[in-house]
Protein backbone atom coordinates (compact mmCIF):
# COMPACT_ATOMS: atom_id res chain seq x y z
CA UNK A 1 40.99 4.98 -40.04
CA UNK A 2 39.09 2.53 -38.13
CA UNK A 3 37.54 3.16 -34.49
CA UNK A 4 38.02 -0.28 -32.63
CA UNK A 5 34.75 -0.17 -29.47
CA UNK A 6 37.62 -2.29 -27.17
CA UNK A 7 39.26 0.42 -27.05
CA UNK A 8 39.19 2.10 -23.41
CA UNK A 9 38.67 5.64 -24.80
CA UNK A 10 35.95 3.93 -27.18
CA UNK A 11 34.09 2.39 -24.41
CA UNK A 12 34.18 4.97 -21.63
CA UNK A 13 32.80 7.88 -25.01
CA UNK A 14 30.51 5.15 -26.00
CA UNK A 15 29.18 5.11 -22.18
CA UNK A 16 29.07 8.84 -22.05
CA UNK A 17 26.70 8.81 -25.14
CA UNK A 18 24.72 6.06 -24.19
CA UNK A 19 24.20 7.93 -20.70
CA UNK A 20 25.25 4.79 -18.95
CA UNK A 21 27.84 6.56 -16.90
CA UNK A 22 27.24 6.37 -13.14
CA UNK A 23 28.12 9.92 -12.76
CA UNK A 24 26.14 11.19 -15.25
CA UNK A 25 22.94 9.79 -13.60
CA UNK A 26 23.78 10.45 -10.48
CA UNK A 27 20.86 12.84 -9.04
CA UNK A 28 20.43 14.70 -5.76
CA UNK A 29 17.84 13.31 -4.22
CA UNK A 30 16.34 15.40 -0.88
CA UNK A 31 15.53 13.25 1.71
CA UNK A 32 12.08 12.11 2.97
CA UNK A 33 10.66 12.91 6.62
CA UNK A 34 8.85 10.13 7.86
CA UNK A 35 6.84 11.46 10.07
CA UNK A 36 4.96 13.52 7.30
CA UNK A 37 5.36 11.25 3.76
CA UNK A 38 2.70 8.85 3.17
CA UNK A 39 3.05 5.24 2.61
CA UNK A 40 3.69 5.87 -1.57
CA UNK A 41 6.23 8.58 -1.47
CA UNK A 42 7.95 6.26 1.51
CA UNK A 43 7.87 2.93 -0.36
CA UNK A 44 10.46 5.13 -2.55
CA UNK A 45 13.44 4.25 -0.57
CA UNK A 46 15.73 1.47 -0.87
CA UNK A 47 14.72 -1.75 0.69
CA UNK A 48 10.96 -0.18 1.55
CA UNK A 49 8.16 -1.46 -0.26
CA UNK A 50 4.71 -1.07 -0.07
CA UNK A 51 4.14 -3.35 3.25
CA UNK A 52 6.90 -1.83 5.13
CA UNK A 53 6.30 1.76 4.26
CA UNK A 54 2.33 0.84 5.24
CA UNK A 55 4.18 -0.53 8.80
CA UNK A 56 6.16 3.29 8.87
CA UNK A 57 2.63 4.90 8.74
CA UNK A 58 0.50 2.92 10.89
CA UNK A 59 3.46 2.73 13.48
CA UNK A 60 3.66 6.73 13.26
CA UNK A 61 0.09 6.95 13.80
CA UNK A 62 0.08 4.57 16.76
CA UNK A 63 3.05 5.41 18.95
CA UNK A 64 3.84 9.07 17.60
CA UNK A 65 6.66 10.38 15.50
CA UNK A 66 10.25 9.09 14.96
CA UNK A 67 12.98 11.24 16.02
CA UNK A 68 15.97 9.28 14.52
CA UNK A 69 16.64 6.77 11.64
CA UNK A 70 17.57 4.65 14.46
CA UNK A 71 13.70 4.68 15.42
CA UNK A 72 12.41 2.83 12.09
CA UNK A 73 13.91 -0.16 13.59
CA UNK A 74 10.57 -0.06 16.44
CA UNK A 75 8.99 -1.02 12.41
CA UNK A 76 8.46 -4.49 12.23
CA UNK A 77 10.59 -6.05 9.09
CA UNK A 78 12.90 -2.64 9.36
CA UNK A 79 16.45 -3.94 10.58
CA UNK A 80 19.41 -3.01 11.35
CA UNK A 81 20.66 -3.16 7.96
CA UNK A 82 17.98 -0.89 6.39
CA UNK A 83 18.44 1.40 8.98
CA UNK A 84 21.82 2.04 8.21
CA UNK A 85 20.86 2.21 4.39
CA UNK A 86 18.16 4.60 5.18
CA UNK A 87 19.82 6.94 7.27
CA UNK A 88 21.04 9.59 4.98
CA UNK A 89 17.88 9.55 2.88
CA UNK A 90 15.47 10.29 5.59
CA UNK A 91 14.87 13.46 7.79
CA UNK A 92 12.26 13.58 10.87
């Protein structure tokens, strides 16, 4: 008997052992206070890169702590957008 890979069943095992499965990766991940991280553990987080994660720690250290995710947006290049995308991945 011959195993055909177009199979559903074929492709979802084949998946599973390849460990391309989104559920199988997926990871808790504890969120990151921005008021203590530095700028390489903060670059970690989606749509922050080294600049912007620079901006988070100079702003910080110029004008004080943030108290919300809604705060990161006082960053310069932090938007809306990445606000919204950061919100359950940071703490203060």
């Amino acid at each position: 008997m011959t195993m055909h890979l177009k199979t559903p069943l074929a492709i979802l095992g084949m998946t599973l052992l390849l460990g391309l499965s989104a559920p199988a990766l997926a990871q808790e991940v504890a969120p990151i206070n921005v008021n203590t991280a530095d700028a390489t553990l903060l670059s970690e987080l989606p749509g922050i890169g080294e600049t912007k994660a620079t901006a988070i720690v100079e702003n910080r250290e110029a004008n004080g702590p943030f108290e919300s995710a809604d705060d990161l947006a006082r960053v310069s290049g932090i938007g809306e957008m990445t606000v919204e995308g950061l919100a359950d991945q940071v703490t203060f």
